[in-house]
C-alpha atoms as a PDB file:
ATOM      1  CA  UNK A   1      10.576  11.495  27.072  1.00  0.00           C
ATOM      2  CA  UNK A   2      13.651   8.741  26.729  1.00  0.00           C
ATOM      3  CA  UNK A   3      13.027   5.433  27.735  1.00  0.00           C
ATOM      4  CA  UNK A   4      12.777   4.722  31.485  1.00  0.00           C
ATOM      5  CA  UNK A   5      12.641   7.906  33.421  1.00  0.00           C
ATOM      6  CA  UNK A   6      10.705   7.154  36.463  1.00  0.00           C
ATOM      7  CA  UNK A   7       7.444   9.808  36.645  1.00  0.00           C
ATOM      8  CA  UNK A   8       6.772  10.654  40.779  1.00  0.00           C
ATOM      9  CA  UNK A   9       3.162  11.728  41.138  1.00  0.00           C
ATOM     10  CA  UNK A  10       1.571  12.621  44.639  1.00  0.00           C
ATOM     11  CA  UNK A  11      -1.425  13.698  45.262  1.00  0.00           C
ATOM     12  CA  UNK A  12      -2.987  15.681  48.765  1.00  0.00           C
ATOM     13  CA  UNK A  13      -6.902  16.088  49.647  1.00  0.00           C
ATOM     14  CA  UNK A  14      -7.333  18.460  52.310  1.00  0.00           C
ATOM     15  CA  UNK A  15     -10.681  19.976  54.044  1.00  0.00           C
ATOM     16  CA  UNK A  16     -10.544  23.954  54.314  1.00  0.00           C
ATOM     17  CA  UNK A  17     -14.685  24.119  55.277  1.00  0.00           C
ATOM     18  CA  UNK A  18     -14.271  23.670  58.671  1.00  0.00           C
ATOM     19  CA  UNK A  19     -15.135  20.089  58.520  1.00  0.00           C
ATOM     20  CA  UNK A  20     -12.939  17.604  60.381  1.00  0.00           C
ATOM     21  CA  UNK A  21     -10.789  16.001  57.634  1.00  0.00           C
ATOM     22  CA  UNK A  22      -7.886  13.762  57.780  1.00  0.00           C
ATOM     23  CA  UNK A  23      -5.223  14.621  55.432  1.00  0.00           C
ATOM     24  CA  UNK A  24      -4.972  11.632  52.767  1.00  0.00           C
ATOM     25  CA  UNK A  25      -1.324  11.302  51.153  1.00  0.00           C
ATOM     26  CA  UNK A  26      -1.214   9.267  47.684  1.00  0.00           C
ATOM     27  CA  UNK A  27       1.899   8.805  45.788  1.00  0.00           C
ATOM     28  CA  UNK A  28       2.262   6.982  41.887  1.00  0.00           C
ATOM     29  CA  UNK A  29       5.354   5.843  40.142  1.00  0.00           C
ATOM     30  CA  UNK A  30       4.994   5.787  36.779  1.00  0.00           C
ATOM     31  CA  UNK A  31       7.847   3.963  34.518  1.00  0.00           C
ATOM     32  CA  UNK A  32       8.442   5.723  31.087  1.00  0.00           C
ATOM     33  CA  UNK A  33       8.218   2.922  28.053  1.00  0.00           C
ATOM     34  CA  UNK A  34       8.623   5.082  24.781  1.00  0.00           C
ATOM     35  CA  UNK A  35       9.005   2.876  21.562  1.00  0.00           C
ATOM     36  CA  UNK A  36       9.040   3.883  17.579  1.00  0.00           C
ATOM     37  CA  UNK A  37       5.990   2.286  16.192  1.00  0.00           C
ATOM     38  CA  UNK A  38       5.885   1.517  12.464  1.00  0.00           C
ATOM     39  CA  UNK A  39       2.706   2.049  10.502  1.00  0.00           C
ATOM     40  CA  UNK A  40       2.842   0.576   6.612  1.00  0.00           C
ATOM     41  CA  UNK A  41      -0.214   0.332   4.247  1.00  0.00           C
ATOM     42  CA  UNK A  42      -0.661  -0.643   1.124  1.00  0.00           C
ATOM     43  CA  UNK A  43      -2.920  -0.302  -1.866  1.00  0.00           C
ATOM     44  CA  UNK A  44      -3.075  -1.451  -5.438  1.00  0.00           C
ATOM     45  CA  UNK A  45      -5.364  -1.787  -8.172  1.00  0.00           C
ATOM     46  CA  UNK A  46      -8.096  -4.747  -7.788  1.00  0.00           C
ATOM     47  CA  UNK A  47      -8.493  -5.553 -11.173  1.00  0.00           C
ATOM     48  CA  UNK A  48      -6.560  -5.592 -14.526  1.00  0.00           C
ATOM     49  CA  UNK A  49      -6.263  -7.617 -17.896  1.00  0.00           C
ATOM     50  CA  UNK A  50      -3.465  -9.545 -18.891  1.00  0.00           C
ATOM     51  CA  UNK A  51      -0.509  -7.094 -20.024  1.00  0.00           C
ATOM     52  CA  UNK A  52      -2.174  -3.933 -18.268  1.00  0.00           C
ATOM     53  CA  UNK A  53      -0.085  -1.881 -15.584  1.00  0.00           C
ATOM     54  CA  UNK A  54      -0.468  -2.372 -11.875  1.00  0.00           C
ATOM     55  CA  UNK A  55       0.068   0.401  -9.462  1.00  0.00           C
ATOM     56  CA  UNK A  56       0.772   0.229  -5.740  1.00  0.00           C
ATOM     57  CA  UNK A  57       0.968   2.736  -3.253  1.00  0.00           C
ATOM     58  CA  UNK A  58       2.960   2.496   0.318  1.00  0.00           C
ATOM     59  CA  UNK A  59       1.889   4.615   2.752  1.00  0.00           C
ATOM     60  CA  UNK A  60       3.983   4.943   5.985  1.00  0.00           C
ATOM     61  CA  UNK A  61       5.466   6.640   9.437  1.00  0.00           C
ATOM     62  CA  UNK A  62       6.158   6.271  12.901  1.00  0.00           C
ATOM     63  CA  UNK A  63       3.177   6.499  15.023  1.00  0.00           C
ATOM     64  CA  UNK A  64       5.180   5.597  18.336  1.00  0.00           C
ATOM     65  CA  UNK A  65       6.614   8.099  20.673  1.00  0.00           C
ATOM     66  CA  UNK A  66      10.659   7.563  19.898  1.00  0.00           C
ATOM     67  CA  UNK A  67      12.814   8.254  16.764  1.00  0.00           C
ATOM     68  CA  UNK A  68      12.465   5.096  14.442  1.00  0.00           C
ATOM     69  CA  UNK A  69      15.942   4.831  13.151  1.00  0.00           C
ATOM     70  CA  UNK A  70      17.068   3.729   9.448  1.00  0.00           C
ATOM     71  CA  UNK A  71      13.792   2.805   8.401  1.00  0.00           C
ATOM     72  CA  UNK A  72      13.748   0.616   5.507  1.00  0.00           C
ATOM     73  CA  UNK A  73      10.743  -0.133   3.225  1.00  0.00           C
ATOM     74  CA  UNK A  74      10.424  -3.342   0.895  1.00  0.00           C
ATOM     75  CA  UNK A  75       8.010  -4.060  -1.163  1.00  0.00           C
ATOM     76  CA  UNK A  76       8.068  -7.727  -2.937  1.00  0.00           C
ATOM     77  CA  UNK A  77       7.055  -8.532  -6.559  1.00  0.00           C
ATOM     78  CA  UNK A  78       5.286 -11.558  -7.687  1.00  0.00           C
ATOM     79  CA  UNK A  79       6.531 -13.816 -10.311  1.00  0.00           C
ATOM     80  CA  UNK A  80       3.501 -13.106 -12.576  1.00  0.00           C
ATOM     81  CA  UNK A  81       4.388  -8.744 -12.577  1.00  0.00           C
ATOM     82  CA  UNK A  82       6.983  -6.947 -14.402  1.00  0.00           C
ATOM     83  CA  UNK A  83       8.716  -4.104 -12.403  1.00  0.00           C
ATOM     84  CA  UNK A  84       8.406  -0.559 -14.358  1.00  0.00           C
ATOM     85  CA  UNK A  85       8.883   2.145 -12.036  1.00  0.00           C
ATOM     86  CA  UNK A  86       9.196   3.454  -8.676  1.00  0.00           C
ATOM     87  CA  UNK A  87       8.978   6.981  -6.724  1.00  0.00           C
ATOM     88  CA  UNK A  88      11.414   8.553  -5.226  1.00  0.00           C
ATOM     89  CA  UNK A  89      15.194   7.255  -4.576  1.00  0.00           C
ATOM     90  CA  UNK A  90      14.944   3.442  -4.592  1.00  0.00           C
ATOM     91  CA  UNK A  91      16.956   0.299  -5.313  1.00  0.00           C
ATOM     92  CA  UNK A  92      15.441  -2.789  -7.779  1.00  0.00           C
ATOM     93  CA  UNK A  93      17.210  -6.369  -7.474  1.00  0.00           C
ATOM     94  CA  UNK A  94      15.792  -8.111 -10.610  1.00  0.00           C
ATOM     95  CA  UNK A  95      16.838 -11.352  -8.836  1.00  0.00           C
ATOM     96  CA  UNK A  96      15.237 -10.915  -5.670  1.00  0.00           C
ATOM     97  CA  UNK A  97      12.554  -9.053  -7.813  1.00  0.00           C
ATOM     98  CA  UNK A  98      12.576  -6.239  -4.660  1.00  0.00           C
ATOM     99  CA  UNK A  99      12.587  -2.638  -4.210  1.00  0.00           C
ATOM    100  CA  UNK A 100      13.993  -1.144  -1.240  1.00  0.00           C
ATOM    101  CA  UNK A 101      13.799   2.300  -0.264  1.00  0.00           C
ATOM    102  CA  UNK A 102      16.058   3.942   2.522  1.00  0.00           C
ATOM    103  CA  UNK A 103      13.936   6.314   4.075  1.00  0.00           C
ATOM    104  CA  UNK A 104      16.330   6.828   6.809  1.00  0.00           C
ATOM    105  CA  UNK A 105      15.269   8.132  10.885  1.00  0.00           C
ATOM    106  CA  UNK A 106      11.308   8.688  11.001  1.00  0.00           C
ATOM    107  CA  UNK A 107      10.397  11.105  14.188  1.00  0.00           C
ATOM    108  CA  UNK A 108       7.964  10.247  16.643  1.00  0.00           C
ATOM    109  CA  UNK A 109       4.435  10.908  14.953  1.00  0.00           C
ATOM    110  CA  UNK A 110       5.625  11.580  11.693  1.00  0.00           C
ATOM    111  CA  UNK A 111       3.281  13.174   9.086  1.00  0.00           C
ATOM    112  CA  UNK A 112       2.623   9.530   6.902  1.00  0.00           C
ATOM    113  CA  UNK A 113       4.950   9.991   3.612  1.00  0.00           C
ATOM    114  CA  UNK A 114       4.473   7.473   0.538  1.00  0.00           C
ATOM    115  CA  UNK A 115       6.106   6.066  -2.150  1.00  0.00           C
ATOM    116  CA  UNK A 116       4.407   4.120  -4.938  1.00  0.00           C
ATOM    117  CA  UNK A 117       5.324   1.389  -7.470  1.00  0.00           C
ATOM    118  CA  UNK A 118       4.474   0.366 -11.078  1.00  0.00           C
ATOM    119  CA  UNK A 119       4.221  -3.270 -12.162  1.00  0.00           C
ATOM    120  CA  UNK A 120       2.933  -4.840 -15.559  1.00  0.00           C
ATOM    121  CA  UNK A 121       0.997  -8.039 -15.209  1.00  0.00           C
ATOM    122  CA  UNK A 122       2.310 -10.868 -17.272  1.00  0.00           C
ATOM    123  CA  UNK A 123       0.499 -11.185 -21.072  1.00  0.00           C
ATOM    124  CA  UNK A 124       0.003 -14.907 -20.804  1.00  0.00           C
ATOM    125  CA  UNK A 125      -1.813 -14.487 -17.510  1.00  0.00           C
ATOM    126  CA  UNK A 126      -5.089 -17.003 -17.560  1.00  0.00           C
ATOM    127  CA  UNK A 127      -8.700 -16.141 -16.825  1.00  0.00           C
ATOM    128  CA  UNK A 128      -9.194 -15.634 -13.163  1.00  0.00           C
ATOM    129  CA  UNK A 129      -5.403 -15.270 -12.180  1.00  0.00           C
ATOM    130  CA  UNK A 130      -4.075 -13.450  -8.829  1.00  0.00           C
ATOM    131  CA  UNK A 131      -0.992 -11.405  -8.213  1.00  0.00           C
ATOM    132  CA  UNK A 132      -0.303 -11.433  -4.716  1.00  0.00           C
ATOM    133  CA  UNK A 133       2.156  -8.582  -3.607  1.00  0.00           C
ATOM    134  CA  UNK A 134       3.584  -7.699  -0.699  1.00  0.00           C
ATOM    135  CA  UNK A 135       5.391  -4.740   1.554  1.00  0.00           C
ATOM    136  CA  UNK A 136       7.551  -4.408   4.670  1.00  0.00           C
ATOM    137  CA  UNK A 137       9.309  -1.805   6.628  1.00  0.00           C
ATOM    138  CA  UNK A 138      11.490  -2.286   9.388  1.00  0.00           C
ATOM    139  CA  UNK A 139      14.184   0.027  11.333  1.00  0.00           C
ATOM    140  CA  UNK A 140      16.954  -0.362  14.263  1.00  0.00           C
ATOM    141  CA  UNK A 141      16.135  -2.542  17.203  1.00  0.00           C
ATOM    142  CA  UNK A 142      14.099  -5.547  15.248  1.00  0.00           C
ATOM    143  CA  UNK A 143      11.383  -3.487  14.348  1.00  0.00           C
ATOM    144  CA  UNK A 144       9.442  -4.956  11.780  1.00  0.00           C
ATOM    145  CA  UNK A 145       5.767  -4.237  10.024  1.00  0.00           C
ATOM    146  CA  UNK A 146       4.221  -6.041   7.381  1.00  0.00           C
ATOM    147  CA  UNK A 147       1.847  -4.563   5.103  1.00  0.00           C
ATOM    148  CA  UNK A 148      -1.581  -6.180   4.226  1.00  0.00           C
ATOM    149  CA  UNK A 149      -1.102  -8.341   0.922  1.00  0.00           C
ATOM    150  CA  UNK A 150      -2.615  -6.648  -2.151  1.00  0.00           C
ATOM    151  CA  UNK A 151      -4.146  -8.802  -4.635  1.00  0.00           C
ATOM    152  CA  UNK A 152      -4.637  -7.848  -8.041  1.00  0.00           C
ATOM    153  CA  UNK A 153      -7.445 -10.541  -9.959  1.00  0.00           C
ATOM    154  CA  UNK A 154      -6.460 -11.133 -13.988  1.00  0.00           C
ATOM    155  CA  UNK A 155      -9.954  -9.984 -15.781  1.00  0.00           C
ATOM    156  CA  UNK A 156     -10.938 -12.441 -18.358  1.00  0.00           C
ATOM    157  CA  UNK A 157     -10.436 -11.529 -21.876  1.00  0.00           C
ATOM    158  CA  UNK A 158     -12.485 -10.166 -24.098  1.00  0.00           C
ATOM    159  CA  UNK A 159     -13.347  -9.430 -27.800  1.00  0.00           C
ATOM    160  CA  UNK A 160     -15.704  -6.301 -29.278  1.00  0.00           C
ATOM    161  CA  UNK A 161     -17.482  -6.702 -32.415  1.00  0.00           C
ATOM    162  CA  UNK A 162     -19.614  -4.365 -33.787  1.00  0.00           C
ATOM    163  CA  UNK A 163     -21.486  -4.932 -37.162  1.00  0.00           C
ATOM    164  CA  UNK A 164     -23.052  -1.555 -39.013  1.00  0.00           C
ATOM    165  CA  UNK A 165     -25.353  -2.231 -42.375  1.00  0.00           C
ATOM    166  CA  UNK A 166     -24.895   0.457 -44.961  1.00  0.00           C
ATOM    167  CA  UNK A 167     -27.330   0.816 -47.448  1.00  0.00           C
ATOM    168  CA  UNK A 168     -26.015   0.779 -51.141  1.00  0.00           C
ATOM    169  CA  UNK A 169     -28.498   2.754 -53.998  1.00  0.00           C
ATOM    170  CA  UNK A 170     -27.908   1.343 -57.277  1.00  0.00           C
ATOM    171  CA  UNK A 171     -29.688   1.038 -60.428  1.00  0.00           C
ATOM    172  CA  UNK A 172     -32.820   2.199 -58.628  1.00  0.00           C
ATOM    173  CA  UNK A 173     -32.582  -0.860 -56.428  1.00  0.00           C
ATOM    174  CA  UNK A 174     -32.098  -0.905 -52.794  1.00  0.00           C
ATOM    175  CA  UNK A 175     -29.247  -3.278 -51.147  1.00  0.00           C
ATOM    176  CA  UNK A 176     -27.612  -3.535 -47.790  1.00  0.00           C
ATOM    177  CA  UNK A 177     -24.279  -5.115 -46.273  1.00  0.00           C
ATOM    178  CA  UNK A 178     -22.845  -5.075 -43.424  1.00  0.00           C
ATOM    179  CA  UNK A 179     -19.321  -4.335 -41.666  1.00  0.00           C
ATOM    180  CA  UNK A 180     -17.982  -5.507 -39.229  1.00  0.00           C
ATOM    181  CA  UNK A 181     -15.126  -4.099 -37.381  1.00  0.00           C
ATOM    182  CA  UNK A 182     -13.163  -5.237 -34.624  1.00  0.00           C
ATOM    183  CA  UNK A 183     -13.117  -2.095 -31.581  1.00  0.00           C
ATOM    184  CA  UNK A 184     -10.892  -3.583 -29.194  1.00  0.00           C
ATOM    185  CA  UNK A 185      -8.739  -6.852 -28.661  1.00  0.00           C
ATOM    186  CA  UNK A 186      -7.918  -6.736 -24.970  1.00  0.00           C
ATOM    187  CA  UNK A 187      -5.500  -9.810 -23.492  1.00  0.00           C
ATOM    188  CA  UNK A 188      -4.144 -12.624 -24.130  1.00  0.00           C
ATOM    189  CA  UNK A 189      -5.050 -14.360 -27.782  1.00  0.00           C
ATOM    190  CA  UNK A 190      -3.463 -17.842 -26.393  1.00  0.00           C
END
């Protein structure tokens, strides 16, 4: 229903038991208030280690009663991310490090649609670090939702070494060494 029709309700109680009733009359006016209602959440991986890809899902639609009109999502990268990629048909500004997407009208409880993002988290990124990031959606009228802020913690680095003896037969003599070989190197070697 469009915004302010007036709803006329009335209600009668009669008696038809041949008990002496007096007819009550009740009447309810009921103004229509029908608003789009913008729902936007978003999620992200927790943890990662310096240099590793981030990615963020945005989740969104209009749980109101009324057409939300040019909806616009925006999600907002931190200084300490790279962008990468994004779904769907989107617009990066490398200054404004920003992605907008122009989803367009949303009906009234839309089916939630979603568009997702991939960062990379700075190499030089200390122990114990946090990306913050952020998303928004707004639409016609001064509608406005913020997303909850995902935070992404910076895993500390780590090195694996593994050491393996070999035995060596020579001579008739038994002798060992051992090897050691690095598996993995993961972050930042500052």
């Amino acid at each position: 229903m469009e915004n302010g029709i007036t709803l006329f309700n009335q209600g009668e109680i009669t008696c038809g038991e041949g008990v002496a009733a007096s007819v009550a009359v009740d009447a309810i006016t009921v103004m229509v208030e029908s608003a789009p209602v913008l729902s936007l959440e978003k999620l992200g991986d927790v943890e990662v280690m310096p240099g590793e890809l981030i990615h963020y899902a945005l989740a969104y639609n209009n749980i109101g009663n009324m057409i939300a009109r040019n909806v616009v999502l925006t999600d907002s990268l931190s200084d300490l991310e790279t962008f990468v990629s994004a779904s769907g048909n989107y617009a990066y500004n490398a200054t404004s490090r920003r992605i907008t997407w122009e989803v367009g009208d949303l009906s009234p409880l839309s089916i939630p649609d979603s568009v997702y993002v991939t960062a990379r988290a700075q190499i030089d990124l200390p122990n114990g670090a946090q990306i913050f990031n952020n998303a928004y959606a707004s639409a016609d009228g001064d509608l406005f939702t913020a997303a909850q802020y995902v935070t992404t913690n910076i895993l500390p680095l780590r090195l694996n070494l593994t050491a393996i003896p070999n035995r060596i037969l020579g001579n008739g003599l038994d002798s060992s060494f051992v090897v050691a070989q690095v598996l993995s190197f993961l972050g930042n070697p500052a």
